[in-house]
N, C-alpha and C. Protein backbone atom coordinates (compact mmCIF):
# COMPACT_ATOMS: atom_id res chain seq x y z
N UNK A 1 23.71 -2.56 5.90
CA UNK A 1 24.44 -2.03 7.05
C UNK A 1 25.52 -3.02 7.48
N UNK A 2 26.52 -2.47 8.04
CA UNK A 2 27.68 -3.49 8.78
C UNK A 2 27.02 -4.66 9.74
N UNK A 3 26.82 -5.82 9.68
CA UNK A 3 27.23 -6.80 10.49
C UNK A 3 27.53 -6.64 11.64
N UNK A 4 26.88 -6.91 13.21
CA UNK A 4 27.61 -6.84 13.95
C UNK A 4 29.03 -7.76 14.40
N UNK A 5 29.05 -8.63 13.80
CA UNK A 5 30.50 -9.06 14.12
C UNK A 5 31.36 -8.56 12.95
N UNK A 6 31.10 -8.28 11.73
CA UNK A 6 32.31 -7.01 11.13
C UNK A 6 32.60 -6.06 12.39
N UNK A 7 31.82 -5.61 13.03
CA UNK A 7 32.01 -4.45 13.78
C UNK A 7 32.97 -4.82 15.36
N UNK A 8 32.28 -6.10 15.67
CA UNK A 8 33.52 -6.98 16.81
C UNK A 8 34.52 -6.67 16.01
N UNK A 9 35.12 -7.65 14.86
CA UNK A 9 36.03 -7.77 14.30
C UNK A 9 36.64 -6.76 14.32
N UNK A 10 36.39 -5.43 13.86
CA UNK A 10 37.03 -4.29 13.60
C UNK A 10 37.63 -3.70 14.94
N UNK A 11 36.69 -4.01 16.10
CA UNK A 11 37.04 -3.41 17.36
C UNK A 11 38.61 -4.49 17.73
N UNK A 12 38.09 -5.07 17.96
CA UNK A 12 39.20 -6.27 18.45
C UNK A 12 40.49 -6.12 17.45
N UNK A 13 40.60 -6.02 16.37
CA UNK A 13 41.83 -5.32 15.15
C UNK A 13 42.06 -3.80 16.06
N UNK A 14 41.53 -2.93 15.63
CA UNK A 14 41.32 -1.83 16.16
C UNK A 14 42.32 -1.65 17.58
N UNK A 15 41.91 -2.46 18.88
CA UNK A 15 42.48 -2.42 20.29
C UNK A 15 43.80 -2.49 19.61
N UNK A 16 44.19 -3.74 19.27
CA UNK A 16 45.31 -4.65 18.49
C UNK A 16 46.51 -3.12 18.19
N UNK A 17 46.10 -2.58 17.47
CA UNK A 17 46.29 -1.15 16.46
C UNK A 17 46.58 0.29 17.72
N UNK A 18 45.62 0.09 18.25
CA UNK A 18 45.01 1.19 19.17
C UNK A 18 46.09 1.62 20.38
N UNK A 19 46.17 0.38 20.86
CA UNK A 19 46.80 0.30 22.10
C UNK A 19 48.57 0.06 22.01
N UNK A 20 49.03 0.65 20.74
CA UNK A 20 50.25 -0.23 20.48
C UNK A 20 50.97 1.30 20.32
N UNK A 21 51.75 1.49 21.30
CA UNK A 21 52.51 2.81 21.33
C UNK A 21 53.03 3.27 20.40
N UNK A 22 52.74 4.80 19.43
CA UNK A 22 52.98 5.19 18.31
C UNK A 22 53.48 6.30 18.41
N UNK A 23 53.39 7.30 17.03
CA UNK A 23 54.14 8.33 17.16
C UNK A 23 52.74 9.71 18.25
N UNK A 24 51.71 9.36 17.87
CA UNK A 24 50.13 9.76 18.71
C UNK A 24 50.57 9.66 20.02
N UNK A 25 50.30 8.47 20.61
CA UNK A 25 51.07 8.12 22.35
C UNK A 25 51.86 8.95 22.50
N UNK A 26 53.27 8.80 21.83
CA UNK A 26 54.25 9.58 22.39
C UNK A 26 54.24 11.15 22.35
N UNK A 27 53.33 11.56 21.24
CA UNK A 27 53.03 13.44 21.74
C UNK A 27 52.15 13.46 22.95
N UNK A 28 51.02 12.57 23.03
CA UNK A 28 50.09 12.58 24.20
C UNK A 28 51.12 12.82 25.44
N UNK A 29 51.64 11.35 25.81
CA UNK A 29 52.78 11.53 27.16
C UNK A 29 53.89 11.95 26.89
N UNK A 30 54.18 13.12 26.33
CA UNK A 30 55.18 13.85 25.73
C UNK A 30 54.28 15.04 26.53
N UNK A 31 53.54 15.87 26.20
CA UNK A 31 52.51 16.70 26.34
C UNK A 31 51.98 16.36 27.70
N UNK A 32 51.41 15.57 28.07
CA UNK A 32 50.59 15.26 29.46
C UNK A 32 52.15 15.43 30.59
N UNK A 33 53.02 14.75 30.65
CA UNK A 33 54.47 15.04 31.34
C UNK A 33 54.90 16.48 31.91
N UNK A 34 55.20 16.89 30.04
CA UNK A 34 56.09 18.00 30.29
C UNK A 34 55.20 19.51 30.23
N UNK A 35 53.41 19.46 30.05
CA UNK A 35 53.18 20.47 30.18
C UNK A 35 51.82 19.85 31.36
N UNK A 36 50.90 19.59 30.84
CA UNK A 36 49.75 18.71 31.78
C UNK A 36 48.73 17.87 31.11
N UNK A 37 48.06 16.87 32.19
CA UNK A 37 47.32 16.06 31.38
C UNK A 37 46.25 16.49 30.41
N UNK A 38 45.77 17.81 31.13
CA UNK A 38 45.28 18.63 30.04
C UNK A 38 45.31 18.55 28.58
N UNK A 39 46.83 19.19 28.62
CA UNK A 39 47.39 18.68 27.03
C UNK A 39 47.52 17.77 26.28
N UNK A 40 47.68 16.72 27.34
CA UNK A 40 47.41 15.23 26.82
C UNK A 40 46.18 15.07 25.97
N UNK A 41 45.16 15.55 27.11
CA UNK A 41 44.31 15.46 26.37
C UNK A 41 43.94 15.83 25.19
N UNK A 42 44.32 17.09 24.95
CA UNK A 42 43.95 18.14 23.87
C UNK A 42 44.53 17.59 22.55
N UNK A 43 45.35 16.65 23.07
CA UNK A 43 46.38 15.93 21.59
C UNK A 43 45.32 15.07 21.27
N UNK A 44 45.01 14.28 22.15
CA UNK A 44 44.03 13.11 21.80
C UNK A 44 42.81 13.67 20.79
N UNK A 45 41.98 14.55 21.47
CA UNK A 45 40.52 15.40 20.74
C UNK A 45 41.13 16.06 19.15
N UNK A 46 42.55 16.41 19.21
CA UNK A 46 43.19 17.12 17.94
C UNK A 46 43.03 15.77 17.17
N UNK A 47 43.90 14.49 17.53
CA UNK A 47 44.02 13.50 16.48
C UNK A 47 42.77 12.78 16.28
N UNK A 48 41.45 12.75 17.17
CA UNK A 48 40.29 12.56 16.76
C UNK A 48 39.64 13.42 15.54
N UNK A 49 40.03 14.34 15.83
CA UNK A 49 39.46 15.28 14.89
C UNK A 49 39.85 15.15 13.71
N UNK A 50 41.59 14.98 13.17
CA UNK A 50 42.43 14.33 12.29
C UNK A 50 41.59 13.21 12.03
N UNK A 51 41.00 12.37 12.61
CA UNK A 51 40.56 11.11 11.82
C UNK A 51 39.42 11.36 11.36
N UNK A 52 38.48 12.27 11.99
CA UNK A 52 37.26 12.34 11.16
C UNK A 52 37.05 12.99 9.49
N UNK A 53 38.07 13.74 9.39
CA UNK A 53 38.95 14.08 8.23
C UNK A 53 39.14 13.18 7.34
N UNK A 54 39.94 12.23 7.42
CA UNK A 54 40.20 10.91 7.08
C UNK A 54 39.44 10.42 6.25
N UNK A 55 38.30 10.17 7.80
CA UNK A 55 37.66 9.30 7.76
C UNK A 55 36.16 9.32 6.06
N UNK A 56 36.26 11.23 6.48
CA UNK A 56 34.80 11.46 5.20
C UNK A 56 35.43 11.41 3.74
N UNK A 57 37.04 12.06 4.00
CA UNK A 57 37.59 12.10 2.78
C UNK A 57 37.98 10.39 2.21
N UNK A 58 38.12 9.53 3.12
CA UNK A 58 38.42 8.23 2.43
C UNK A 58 37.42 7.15 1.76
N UNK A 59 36.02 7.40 3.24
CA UNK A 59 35.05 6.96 2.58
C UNK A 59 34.35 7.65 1.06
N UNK A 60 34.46 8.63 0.68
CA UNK A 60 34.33 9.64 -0.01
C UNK A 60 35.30 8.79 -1.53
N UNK A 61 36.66 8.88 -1.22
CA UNK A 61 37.53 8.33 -2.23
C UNK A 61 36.92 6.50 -3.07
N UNK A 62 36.67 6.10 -1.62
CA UNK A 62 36.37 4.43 -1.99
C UNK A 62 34.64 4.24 -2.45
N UNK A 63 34.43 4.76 -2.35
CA UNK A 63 32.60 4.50 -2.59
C UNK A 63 32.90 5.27 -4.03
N UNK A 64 33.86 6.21 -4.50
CA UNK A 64 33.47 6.56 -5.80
C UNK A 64 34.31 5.50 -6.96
N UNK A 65 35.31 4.77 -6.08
CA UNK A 65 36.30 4.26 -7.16
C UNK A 65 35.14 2.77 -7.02
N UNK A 66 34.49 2.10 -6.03
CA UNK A 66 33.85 1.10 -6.02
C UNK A 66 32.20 1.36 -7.07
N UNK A 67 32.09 2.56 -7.24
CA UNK A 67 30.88 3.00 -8.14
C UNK A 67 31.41 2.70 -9.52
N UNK A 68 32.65 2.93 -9.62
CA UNK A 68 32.95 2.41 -11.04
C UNK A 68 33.45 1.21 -11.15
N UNK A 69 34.27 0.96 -10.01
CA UNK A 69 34.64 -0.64 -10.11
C UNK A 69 34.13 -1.74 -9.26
N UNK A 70 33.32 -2.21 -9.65
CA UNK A 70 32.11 -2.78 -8.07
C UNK A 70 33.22 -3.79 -7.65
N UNK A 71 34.36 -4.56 -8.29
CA UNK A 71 35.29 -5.51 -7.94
C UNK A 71 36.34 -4.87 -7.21
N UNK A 72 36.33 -3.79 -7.04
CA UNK A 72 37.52 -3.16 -6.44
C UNK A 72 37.58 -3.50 -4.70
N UNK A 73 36.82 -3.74 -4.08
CA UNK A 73 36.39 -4.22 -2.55
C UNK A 73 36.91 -5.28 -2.75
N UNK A 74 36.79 -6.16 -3.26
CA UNK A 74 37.81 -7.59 -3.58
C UNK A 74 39.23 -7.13 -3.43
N UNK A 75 39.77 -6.70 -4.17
CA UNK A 75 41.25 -6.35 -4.44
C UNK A 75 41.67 -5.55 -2.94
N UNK A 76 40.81 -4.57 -2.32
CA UNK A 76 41.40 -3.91 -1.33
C UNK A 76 41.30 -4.86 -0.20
N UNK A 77 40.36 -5.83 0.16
CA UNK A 77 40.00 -6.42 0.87
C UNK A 77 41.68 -7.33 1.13
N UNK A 78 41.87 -8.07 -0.06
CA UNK A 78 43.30 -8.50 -0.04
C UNK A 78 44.58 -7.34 -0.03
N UNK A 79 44.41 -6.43 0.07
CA UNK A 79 45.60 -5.30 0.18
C UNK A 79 45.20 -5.15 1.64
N UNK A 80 44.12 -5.03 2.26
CA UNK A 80 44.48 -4.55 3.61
C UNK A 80 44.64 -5.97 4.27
N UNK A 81 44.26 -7.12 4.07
CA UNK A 81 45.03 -7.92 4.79
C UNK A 81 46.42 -8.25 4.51
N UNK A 82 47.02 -8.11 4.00
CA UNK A 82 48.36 -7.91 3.51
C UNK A 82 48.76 -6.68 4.70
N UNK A 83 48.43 -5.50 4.52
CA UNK A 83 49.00 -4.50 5.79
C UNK A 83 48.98 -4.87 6.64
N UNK A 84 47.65 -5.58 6.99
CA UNK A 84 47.29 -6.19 8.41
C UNK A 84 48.38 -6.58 9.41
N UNK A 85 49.02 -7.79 8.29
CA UNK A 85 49.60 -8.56 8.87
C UNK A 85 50.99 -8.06 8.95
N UNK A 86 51.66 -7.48 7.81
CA UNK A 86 52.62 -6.24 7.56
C UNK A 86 52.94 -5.60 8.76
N UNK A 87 51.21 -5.02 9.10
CA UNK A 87 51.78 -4.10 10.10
C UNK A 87 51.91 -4.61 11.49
N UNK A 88 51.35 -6.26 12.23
CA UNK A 88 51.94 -6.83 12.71
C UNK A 88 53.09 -7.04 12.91
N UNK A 89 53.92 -7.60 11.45
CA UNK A 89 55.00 -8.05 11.94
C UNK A 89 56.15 -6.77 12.20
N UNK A 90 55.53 -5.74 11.71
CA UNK A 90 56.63 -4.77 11.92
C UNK A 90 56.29 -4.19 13.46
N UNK A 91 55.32 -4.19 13.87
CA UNK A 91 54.84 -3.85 15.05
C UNK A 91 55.80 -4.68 16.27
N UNK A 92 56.03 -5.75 16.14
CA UNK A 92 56.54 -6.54 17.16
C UNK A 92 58.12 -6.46 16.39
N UNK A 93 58.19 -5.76 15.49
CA UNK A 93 59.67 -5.86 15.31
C UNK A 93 60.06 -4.63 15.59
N UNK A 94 59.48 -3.54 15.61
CA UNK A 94 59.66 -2.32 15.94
C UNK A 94 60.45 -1.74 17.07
N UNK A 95 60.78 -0.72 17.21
CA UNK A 95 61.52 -0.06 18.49
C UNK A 95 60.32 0.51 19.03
N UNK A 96 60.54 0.99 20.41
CA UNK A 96 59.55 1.59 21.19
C UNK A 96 59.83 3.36 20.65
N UNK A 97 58.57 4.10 20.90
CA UNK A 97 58.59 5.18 20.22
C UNK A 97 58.81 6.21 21.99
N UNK A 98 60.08 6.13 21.60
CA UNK A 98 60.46 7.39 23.34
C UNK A 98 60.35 8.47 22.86
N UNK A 99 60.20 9.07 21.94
CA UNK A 99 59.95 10.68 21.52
C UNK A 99 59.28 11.03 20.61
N UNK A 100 58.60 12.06 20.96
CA UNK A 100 57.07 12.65 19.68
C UNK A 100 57.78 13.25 18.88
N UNK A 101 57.03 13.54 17.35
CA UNK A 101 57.28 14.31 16.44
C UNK A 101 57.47 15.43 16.81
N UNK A 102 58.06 16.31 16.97
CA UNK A 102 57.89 17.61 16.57
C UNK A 102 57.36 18.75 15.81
N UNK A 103 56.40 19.28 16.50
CA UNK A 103 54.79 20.11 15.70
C UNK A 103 55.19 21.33 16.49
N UNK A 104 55.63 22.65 15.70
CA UNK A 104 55.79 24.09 17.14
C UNK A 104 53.97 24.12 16.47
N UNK A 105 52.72 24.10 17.19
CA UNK A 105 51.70 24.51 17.42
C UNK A 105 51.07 23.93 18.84
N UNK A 106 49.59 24.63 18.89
CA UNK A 106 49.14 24.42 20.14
C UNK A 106 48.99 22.65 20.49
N UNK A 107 48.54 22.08 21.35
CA UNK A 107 48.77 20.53 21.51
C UNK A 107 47.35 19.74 20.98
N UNK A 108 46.14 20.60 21.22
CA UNK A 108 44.96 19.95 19.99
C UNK A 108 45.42 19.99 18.77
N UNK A 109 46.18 21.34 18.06
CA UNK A 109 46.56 21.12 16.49
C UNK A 109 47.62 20.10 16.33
N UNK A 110 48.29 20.01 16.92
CA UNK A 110 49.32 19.14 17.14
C UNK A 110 48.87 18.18 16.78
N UNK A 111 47.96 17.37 17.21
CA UNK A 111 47.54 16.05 17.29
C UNK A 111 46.63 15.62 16.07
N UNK A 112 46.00 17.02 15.80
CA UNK A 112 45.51 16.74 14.72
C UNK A 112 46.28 16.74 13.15
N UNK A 113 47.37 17.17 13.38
CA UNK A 113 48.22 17.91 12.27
C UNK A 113 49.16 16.26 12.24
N UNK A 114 49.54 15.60 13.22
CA UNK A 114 49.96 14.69 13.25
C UNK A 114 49.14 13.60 12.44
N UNK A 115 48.31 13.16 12.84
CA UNK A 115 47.23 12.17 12.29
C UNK A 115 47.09 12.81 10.77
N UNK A 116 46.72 13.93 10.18
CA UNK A 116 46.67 13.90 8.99
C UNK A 116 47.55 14.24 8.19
N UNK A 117 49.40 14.09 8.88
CA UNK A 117 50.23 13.88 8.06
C UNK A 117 51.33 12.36 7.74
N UNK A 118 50.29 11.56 8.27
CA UNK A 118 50.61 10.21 8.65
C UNK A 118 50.24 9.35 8.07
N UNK A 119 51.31 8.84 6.70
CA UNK A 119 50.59 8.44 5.62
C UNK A 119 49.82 7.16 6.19
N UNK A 120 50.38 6.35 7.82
CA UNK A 120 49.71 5.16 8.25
C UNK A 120 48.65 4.59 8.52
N UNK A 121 47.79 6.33 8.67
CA UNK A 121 46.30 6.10 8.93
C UNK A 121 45.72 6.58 7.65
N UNK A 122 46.19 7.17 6.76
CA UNK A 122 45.28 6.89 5.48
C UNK A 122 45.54 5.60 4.89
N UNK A 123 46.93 4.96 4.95
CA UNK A 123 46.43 3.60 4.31
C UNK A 123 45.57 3.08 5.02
N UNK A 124 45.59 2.74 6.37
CA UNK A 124 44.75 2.42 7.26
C UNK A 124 43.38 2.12 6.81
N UNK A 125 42.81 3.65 6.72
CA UNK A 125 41.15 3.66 6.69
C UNK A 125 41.21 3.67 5.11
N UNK A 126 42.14 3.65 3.92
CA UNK A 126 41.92 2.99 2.79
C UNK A 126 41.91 1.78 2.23
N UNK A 127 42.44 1.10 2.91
CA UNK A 127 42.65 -0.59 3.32
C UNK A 127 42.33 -0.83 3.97
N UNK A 128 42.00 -1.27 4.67
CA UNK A 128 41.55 -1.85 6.46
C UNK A 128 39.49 -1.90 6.17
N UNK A 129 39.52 -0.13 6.37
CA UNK A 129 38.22 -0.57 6.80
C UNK A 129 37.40 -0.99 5.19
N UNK A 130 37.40 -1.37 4.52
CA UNK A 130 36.50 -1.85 3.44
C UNK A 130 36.55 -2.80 3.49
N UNK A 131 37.68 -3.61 4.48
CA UNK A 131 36.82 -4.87 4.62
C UNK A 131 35.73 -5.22 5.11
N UNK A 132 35.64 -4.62 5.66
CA UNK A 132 34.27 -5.11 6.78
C UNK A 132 32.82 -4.48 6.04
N UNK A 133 32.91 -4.00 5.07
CA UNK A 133 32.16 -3.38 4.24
C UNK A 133 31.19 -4.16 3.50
N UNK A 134 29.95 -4.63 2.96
CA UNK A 134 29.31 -5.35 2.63
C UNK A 134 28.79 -4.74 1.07
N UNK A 135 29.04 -4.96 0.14
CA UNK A 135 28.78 -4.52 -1.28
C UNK A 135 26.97 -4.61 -1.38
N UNK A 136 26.51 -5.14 -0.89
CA UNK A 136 25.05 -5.06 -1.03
C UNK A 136 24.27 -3.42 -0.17
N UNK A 137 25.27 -2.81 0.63
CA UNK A 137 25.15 -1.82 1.12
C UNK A 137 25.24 -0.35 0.59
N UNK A 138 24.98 0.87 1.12
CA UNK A 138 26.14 1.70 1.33
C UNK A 138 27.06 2.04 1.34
N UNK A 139 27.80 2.08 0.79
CA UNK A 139 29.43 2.06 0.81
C UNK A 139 29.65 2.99 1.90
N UNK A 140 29.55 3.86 1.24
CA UNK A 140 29.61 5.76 1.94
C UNK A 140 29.17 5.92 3.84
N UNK A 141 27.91 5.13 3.59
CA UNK A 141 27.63 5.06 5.02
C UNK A 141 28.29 3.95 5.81
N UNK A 142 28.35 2.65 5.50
CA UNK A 142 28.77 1.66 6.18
C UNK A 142 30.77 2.67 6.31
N UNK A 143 31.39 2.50 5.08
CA UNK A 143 32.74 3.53 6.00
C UNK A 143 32.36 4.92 6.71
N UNK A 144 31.64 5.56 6.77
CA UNK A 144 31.87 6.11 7.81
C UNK A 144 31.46 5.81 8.91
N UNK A 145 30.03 4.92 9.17
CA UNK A 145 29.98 4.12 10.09
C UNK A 145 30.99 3.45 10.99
N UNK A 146 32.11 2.88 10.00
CA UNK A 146 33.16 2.07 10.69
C UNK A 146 34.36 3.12 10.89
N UNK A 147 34.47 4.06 10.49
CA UNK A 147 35.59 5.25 10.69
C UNK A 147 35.06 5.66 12.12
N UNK A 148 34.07 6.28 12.52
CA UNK A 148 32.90 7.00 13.78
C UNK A 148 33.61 5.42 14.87
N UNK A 149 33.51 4.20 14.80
CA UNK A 149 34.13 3.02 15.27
C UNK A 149 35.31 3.11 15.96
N UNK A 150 36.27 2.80 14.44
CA UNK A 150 37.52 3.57 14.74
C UNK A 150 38.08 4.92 15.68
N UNK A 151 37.58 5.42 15.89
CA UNK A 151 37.90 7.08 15.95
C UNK A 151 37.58 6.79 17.14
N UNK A 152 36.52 6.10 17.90
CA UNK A 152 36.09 5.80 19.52
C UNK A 152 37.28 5.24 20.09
N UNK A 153 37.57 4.09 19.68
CA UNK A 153 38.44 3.08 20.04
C UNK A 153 39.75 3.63 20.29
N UNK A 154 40.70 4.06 19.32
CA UNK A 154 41.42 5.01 19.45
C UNK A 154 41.53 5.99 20.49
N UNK A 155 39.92 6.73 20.21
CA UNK A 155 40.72 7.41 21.50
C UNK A 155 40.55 7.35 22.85
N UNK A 156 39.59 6.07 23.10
CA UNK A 156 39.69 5.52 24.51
C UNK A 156 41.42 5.04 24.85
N UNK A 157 41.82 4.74 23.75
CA UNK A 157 43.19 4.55 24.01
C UNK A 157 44.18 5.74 24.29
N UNK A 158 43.92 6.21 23.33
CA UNK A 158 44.40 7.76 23.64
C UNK A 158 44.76 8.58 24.97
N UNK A 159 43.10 8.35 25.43
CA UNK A 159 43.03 8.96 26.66
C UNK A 159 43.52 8.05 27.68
N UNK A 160 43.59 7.33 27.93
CA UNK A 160 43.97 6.23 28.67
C UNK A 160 45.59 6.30 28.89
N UNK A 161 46.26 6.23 27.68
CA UNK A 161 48.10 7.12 27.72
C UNK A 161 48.16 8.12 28.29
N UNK A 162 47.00 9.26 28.13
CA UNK A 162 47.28 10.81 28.95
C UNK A 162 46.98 10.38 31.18
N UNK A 163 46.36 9.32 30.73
CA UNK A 163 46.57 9.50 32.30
C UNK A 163 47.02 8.87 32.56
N UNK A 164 47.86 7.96 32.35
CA UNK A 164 49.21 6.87 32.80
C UNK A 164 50.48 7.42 32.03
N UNK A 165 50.28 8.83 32.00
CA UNK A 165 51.34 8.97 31.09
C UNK A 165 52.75 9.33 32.04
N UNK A 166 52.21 9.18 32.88
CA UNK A 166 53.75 9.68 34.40
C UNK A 166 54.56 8.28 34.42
N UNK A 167 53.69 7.24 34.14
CA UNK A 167 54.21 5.92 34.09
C UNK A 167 54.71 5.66 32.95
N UNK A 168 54.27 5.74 31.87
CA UNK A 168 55.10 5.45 30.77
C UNK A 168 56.32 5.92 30.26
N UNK A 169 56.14 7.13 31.11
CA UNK A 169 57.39 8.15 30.27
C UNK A 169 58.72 7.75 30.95
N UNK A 170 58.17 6.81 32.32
CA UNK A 170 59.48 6.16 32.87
C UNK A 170 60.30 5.14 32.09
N UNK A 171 61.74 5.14 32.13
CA UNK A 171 62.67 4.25 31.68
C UNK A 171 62.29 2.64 31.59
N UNK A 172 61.90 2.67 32.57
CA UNK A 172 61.74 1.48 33.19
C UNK A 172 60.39 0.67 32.62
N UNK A 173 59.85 1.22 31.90
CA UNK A 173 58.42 0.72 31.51
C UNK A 173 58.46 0.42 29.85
N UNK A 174 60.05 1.06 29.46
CA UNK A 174 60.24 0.42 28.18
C UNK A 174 60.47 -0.99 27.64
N UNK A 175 60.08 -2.01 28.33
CA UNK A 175 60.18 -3.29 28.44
C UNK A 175 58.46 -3.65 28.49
N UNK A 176 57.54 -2.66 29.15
CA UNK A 176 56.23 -3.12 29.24
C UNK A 176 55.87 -2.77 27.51
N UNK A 177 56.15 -1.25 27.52
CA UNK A 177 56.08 -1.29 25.97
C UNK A 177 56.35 -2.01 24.86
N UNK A 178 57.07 -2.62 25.19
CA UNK A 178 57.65 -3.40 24.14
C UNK A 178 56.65 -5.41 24.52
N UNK A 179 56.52 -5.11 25.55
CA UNK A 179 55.63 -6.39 25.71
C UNK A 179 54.02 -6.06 24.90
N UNK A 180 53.30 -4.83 25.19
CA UNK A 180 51.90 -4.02 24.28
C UNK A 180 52.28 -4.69 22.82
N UNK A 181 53.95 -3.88 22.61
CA UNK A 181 53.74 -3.87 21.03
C UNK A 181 54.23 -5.46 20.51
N UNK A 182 54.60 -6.66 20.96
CA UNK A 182 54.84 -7.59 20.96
C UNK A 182 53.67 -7.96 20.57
N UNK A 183 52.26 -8.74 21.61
CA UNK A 183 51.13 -8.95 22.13
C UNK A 183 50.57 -7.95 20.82
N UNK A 184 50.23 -6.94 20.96
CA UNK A 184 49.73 -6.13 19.50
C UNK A 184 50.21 -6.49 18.10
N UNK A 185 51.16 -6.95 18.15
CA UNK A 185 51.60 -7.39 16.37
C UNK A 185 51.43 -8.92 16.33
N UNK A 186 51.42 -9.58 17.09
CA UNK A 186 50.76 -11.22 17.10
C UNK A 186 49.35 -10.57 17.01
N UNK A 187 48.25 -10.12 17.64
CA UNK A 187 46.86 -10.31 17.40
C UNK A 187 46.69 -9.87 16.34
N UNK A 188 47.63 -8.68 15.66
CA UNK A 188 47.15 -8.60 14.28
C UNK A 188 47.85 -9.48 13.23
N UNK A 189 48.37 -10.27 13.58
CA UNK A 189 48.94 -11.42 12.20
C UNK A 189 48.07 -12.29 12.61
N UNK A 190 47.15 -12.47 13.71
CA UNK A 190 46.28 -13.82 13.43
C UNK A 190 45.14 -13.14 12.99
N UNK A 191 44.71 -11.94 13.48
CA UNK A 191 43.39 -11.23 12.81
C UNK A 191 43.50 -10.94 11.40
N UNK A 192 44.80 -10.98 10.83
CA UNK A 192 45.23 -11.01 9.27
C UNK A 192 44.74 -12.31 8.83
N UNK A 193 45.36 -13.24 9.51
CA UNK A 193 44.93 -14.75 8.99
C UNK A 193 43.34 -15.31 8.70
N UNK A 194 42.90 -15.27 10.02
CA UNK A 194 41.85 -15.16 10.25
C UNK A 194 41.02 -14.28 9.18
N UNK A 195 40.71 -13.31 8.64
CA UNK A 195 40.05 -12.60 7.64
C UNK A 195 40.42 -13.18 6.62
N UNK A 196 41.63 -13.79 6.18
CA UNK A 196 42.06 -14.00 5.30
C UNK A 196 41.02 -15.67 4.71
N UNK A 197 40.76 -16.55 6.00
CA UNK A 197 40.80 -17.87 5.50
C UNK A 197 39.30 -17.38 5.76
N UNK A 198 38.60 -16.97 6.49
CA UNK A 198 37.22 -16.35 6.56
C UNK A 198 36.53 -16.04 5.31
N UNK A 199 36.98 -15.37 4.27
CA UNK A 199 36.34 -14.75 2.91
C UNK A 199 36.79 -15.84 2.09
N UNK A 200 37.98 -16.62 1.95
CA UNK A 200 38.46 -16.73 1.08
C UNK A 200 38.95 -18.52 0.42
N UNK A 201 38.51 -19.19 1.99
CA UNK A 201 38.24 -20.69 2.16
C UNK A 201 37.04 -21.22 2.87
């Protein structure tokens, strides 16, 4: 089974990830604004739902390629810290995201239709979470274990945008945003590091 500090670890990456205004956020307070928080919400439960998707089909993908290649958790282990940190530095180099995708469906499909056309969260839960994965285990169960993780975290964040979303959608708070996604792409280049010298020195 996962480790409970794999499972810190993942949370604390996770917030890092979670809380860092995306193209998700911006349909949420896109939606919570211009129709109601309601909808906000309904985006959030849609892109939860999108991850549990993900989540069976990825663990599903990696437990069969690790059945034939038991070394393959090695190799991804170093590919997702590589994104890790990747997606750090692009995170704090990034623009703030002032406008959602565009989905004409209801605002749960929306959210879900978003998340599973986003190639960011399948690399994500195809890289990312096998690290925390322990080869003496489960494969199958320990990722979805840590996907069910994921998918919480998220959308405490989630929900959390639908009801501050009157505040964010202000002008004026595009400077706080940009401080989140600053603060969010530093914790994940040291949580990159960190994993990195952890396994590997």
């Amino acid at each position: 089974m996962v480790s409970s500090s794999a499972v810190i670890e993942l949370i604390i990456l996770q917030i890092s990830v979670a809380f860092s205004p995306g193209l998700i956020i911006a349909l949420i307070v896109n939606e919570s604004v211009q129709k109601s928080r309601k909808n906000g919400l309904q985006v959030a439960g849609g892109a939860a739902t999108g991850a549990i998707f993900i989540t069976i089909i990825t663990a599903g993908v990696v437990t069969f390629v690790f059945n034939l290649i038991p070394q393959i958790l090695t190799i991804i282990y170093i590919v997702g810290i590589i994104y890790i940190i990747y997606k750090g530095v692009g995170t704090i180099r990034s623009s703030v995201e002032t406008q959602s995708k565009v989905i004409n469906s209801g605002s749960f499909n929306a959210g879900m239709k978003l998340n599973l056309i986003n190639p960011k969260m399948w690399v994500f839960y195809l890289s990312v979470l096998p690290i925390f994965v322990t080869e003496s285990g489960n494969v199958f169960v320990q990722l979805i274990y840590l996907g069910i993780v994921t998918i919480f975290v998220n959308l405490i964040a989630d929900i959390s945008y639908a009801f501050m979303s009157s505040y964010f959608f202000q002008t004026s708070s595009i400077k706080t945003k940009k401080l989140i996604n600053t603060i969010s792409g530093i914790c994940l280049v040291l949580i990159g590091i960190y994993l990195f010298f952890s396994r590997f020195l």
